[in-house]
N, C-alpha and C. Protein backbone atom coordinates (compact mmCIF):
# COMPACT_ATOMS: atom_id res chain seq x y z
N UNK A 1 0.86 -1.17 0.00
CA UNK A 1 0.00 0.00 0.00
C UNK A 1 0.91 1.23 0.00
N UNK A 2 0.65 2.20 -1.02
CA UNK A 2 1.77 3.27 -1.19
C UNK A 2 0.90 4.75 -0.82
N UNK A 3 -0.46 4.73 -0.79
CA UNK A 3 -1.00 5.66 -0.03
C UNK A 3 -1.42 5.76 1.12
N UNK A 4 -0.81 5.33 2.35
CA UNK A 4 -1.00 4.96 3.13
C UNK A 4 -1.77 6.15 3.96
N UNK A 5 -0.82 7.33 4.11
CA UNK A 5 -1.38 8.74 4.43
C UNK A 5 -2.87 8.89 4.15
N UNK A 6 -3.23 8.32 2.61
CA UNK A 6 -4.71 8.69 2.59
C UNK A 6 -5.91 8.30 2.98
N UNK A 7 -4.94 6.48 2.87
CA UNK A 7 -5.94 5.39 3.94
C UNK A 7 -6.38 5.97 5.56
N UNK A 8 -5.16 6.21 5.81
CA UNK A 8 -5.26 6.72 7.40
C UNK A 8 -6.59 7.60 7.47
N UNK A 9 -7.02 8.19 6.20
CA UNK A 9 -7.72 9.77 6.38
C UNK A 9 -8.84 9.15 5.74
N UNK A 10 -9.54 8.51 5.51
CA UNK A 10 -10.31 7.66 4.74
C UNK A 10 -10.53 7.78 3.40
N UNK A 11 -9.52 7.86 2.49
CA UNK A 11 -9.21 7.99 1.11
C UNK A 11 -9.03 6.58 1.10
N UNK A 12 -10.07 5.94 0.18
CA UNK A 12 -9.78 4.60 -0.56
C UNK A 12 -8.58 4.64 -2.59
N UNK A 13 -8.50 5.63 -2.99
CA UNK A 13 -8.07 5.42 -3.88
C UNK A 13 -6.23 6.74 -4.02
N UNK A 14 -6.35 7.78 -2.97
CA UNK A 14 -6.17 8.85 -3.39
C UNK A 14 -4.96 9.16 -2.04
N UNK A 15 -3.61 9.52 -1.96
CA UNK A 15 -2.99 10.24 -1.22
C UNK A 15 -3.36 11.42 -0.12
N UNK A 16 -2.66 11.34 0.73
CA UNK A 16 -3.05 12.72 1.82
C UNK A 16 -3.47 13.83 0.74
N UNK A 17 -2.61 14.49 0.10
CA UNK A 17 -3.14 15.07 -1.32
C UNK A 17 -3.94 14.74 -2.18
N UNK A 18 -4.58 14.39 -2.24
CA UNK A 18 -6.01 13.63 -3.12
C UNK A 18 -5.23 13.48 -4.39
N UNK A 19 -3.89 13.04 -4.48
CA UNK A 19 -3.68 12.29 -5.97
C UNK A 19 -4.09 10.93 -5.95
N UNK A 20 -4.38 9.98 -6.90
CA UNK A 20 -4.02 8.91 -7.47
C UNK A 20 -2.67 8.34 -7.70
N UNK A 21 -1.97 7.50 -6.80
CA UNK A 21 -0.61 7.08 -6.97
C UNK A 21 -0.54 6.12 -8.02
N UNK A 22 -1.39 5.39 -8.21
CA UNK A 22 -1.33 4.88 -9.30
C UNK A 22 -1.66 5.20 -10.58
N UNK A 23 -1.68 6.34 -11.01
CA UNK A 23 -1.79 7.07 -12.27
C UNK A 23 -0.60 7.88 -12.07
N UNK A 24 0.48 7.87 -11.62
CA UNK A 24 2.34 8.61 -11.30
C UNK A 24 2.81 7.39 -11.80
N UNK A 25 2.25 6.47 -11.97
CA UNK A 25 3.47 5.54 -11.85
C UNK A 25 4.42 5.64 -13.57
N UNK A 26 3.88 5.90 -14.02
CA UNK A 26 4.58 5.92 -15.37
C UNK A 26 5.51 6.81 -15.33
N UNK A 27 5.00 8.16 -14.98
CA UNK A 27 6.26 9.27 -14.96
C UNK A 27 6.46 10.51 -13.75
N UNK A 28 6.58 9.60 -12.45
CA UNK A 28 6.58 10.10 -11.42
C UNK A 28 7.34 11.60 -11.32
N UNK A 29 6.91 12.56 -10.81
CA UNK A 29 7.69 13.76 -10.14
C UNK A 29 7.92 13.65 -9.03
N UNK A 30 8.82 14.92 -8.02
CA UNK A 30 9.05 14.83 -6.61
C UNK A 30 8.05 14.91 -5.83
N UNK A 31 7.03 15.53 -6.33
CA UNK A 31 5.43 15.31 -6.11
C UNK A 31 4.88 14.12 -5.42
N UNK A 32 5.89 13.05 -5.95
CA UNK A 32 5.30 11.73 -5.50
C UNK A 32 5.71 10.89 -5.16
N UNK A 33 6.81 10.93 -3.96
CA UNK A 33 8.14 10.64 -3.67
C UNK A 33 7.73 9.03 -2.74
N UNK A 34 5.99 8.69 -2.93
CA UNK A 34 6.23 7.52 -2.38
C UNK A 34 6.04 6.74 -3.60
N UNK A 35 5.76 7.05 -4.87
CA UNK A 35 6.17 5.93 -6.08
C UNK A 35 7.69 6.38 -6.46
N UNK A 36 8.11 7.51 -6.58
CA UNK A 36 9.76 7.62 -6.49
C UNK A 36 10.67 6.43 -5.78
N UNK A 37 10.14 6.49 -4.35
CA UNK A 37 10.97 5.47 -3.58
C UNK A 37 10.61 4.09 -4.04
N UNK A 38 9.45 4.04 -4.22
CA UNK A 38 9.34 2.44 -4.74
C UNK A 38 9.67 1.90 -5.81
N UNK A 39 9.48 2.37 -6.86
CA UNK A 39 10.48 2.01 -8.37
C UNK A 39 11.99 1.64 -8.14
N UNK A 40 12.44 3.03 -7.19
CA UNK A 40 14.18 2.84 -6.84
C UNK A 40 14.29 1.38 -6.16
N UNK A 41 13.53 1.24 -5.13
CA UNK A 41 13.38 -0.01 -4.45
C UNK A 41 13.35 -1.42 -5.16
N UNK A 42 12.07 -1.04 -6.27
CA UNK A 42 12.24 -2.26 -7.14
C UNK A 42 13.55 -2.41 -8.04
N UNK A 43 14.15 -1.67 -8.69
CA UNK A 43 15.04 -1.37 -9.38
C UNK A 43 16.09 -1.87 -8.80
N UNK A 44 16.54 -1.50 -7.70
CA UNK A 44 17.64 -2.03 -6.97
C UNK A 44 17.39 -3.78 -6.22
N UNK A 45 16.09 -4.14 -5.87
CA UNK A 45 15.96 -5.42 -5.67
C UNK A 45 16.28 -6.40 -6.62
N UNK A 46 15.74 -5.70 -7.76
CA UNK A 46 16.12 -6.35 -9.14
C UNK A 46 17.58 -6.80 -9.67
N UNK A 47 18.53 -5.63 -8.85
CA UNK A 47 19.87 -6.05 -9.33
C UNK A 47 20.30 -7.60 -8.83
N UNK A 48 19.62 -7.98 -7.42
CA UNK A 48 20.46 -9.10 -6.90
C UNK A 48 19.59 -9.84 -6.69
N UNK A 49 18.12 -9.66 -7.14
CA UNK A 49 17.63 -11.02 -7.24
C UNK A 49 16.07 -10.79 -8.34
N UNK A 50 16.37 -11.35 -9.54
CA UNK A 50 15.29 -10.93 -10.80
C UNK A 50 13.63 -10.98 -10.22
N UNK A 51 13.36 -10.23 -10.59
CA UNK A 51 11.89 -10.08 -10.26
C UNK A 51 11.05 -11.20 -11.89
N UNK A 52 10.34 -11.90 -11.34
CA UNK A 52 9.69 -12.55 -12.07
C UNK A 52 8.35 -12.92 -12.12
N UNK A 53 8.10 -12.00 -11.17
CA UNK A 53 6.17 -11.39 -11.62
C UNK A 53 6.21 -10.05 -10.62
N UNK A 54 5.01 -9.54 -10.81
CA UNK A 54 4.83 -8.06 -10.33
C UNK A 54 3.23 -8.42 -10.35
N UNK A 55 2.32 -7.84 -8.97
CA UNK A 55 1.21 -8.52 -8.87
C UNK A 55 0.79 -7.38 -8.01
N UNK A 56 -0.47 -6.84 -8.74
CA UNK A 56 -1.02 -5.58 -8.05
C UNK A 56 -2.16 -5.74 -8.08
N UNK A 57 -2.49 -6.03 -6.65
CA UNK A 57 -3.78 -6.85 -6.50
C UNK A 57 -5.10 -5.40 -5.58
N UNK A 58 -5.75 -5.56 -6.05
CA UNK A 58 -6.75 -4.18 -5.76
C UNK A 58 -8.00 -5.15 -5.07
N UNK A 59 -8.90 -4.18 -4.34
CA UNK A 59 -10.17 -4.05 -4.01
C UNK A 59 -11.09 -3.45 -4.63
N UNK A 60 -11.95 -3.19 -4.43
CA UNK A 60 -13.35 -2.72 -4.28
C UNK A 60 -13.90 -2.26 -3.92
N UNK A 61 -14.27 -0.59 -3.40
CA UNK A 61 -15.17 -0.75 -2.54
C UNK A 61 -16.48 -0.91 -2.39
N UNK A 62 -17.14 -1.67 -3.94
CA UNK A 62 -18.65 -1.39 -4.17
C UNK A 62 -18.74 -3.07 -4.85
N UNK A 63 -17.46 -3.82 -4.37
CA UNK A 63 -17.42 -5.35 -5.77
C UNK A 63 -17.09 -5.91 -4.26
N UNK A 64 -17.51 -7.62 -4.76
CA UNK A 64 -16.69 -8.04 -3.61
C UNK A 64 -15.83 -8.84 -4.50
N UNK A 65 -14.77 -9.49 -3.86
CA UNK A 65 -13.81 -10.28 -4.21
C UNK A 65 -12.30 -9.44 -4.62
N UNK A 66 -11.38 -9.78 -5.05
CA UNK A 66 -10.05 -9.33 -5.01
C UNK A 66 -9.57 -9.58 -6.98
N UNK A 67 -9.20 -8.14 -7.36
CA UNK A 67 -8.80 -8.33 -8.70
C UNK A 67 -7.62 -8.08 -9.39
N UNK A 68 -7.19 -8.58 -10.03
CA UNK A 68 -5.91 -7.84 -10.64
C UNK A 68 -5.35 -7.65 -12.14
N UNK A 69 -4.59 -6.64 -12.47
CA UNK A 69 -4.24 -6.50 -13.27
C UNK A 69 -3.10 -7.04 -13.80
N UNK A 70 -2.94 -7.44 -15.19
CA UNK A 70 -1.53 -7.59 -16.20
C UNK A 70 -1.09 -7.14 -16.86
N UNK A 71 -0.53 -7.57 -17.73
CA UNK A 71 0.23 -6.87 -18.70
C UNK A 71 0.41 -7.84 -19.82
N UNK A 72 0.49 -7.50 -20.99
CA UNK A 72 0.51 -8.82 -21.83
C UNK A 72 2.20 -8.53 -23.02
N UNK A 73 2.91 -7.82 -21.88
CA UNK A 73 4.80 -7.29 -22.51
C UNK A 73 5.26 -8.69 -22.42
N UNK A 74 4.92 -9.72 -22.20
CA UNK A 74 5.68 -11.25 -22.47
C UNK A 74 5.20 -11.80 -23.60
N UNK A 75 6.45 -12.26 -24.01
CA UNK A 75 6.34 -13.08 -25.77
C UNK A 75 5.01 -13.86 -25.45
N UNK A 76 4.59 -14.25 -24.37
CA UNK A 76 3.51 -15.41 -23.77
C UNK A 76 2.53 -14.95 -23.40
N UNK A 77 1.66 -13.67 -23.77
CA UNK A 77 0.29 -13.39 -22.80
C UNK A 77 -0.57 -14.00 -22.54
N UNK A 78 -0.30 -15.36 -22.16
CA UNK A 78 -0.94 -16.50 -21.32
C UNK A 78 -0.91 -16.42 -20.42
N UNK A 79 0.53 -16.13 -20.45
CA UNK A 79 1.75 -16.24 -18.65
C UNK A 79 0.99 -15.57 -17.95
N UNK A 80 0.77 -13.91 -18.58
CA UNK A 80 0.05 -13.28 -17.33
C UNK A 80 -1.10 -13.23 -16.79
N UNK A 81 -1.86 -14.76 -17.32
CA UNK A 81 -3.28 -14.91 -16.91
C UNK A 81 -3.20 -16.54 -16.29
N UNK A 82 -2.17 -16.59 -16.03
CA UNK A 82 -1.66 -18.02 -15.12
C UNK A 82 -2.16 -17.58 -13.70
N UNK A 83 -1.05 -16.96 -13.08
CA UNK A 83 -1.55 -16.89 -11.72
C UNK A 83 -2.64 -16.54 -11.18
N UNK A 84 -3.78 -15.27 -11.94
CA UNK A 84 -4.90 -15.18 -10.84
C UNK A 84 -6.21 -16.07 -11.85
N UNK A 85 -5.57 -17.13 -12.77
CA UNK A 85 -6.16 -18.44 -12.89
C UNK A 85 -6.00 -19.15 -11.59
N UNK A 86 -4.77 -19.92 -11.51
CA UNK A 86 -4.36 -20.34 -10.58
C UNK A 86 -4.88 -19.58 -8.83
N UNK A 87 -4.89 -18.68 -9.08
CA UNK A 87 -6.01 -17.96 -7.31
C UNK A 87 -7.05 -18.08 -7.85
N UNK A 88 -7.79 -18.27 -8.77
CA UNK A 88 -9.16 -18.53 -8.56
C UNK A 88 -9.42 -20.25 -8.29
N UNK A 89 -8.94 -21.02 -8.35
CA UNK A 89 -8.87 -22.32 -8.42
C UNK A 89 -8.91 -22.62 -7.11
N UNK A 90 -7.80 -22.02 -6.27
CA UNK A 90 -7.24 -22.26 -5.30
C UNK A 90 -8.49 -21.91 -4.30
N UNK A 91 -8.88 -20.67 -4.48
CA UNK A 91 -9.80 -19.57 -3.45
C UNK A 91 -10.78 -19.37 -4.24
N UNK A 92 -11.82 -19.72 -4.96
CA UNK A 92 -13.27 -18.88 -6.14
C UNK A 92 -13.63 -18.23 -5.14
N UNK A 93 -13.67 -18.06 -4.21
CA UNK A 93 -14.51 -17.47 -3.05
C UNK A 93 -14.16 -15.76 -2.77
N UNK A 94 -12.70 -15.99 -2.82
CA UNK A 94 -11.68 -14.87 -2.78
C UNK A 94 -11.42 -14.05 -4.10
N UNK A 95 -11.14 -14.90 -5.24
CA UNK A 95 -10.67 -14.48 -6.21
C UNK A 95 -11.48 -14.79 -7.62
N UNK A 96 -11.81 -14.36 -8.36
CA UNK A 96 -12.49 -13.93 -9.41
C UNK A 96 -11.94 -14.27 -10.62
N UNK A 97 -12.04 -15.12 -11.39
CA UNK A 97 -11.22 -15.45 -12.92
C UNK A 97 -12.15 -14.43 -13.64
């Protein structure tokens, strides 16, 4: 959770500043220094040990169940509909194919 500030304040989608952190993420400013730190974070985790999925799993506040998004940048856009195949299998209850 990277808006944490806004959660605290009862912002479900939006920073102490009523931005959207997840609409920075492409081309963050100092504006937004908690997706700043986290890219660097990933970036540098990445040097010493490869990241081999990225899983950004969201709520709802009007749906029930747990959803997520992919990306289909692998020669395979299967791949990225493996795992929350695989969580719905596991959990239907939880997770949503």
């Amino acid at each position: 959770m990277i808006n944490v500030d806004g959660v605290i304040h009862g912002n479900y989608r939006t920073s102490l500043a009523g931005v959207d952190l997840n609409r920075q993420w492409t081309d963050p400013s100092t504006l937004y220094p908690e997706v700043l730190c986290l890219k660097k974070m990933i970036q540098n985790f990445n040097k010493t040990n490869p990241i081999v999925m990225y899983c950004d799993l969201h709520g709802h506040s009007r749906a029930r169940s747990v959803f997520m998004y992919g990306n289909n940048y692998s020669q395979n856009p299967e791949a990225t509909r493996l795992f929350p195949y695989l969580m719905h299998r596991i959990s239907p209850d939880m997770f949503d194919y």
